[in-house]
Protein backbone atom coordinates (compact mmCIF):
# COMPACT_ATOMS: atom_id res chain seq x y z
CA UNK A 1 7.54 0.76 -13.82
CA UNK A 2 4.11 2.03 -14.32
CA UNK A 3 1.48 0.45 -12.58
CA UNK A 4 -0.73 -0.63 -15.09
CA UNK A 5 2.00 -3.14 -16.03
CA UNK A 6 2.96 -3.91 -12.34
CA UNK A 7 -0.94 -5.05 -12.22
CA UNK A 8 -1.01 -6.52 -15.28
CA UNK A 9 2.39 -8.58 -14.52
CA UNK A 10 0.99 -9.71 -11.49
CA UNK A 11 -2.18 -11.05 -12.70
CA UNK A 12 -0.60 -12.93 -15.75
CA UNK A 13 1.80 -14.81 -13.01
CA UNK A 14 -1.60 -15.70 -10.90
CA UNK A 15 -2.80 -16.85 -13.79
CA UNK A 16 0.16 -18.82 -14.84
CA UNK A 17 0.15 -20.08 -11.54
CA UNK A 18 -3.43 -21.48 -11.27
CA UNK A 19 -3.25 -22.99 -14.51
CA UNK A 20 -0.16 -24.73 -14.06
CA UNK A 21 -0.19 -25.49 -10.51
CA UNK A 22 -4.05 -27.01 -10.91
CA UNK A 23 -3.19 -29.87 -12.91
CA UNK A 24 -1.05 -31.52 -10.02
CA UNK A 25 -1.86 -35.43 -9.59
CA UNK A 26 -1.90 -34.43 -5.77
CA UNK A 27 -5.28 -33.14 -5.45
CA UNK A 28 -6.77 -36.49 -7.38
CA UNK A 29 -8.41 -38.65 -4.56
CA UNK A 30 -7.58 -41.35 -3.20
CA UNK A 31 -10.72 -44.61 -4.01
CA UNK A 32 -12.76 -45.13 -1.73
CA UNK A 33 -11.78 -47.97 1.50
CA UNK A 34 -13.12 -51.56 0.37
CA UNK A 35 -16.38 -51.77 2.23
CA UNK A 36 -16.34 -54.13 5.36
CA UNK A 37 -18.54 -57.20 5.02
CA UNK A 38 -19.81 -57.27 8.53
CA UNK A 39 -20.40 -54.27 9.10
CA UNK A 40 -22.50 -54.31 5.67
CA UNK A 41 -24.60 -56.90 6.81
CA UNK A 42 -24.89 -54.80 10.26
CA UNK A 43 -26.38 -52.23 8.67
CA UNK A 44 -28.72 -53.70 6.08
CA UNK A 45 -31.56 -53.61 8.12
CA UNK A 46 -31.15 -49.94 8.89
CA UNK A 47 -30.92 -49.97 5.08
CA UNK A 48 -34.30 -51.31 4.57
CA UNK A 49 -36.17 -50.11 7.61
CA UNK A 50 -34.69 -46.35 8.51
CA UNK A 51 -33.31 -45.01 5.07
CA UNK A 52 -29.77 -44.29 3.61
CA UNK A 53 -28.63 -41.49 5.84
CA UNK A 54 -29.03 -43.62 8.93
CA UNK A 55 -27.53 -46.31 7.21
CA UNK A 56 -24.43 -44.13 6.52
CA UNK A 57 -24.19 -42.97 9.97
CA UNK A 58 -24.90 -46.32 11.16
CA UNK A 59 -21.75 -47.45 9.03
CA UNK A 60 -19.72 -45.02 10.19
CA UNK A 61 -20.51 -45.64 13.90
CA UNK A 62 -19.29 -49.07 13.86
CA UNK A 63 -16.26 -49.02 11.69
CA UNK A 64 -15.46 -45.67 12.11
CA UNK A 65 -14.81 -44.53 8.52
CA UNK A 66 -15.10 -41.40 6.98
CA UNK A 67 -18.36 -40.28 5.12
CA UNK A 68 -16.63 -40.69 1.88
CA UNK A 69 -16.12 -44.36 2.69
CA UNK A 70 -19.41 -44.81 4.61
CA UNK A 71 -21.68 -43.30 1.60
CA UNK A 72 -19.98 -45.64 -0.53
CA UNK A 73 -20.14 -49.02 1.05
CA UNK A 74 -23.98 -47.72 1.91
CA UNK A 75 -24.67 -47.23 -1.77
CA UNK A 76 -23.03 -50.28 -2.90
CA UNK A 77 -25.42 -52.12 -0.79
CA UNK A 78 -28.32 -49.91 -1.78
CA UNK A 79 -26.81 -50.81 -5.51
CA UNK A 80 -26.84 -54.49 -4.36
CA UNK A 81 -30.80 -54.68 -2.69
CA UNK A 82 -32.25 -53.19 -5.77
């Protein structure tokens, strides 16, 4: 086989492969956690007084969620304020 082709072959079935393996309902995530009330109302006043990113971490420190989860109960309440 010459090796222009063996190349060639080879890239078409990475090709192939990316295309078709990409579109897998696997990689779709998951929605976010419902945001937890008390903690919310914990961390409105860092809200207000200290900004969003210490309200995410604040979030996070007492319930322990990811930062997916935390930037989205923090924004729903940012949402909520304005």
């Amino acid at each position: 086989m010459d090796m222009t082709l063996a190349l060639a072959l080879i890239a078409a079935a990475f090709f192939l492969g990316c295309v078709v393996g990409g579109r897998s309902s696997a990689n779709e995530l998951a929605p976010p956690a419902t945001p937890d009330p008390a903690a919310l109302e914990a961390v409105r006043p860092v809200l207000a007084n200290e900004g969003k990113l210490a309200a995410i971490k604040a979030y996070r420190d007492k319930t322990g969620t990811g930062l997916r989860d935390a930037k989205f109960a923090v924004d729903s309440l940012d949402a909520e304020t304005k």
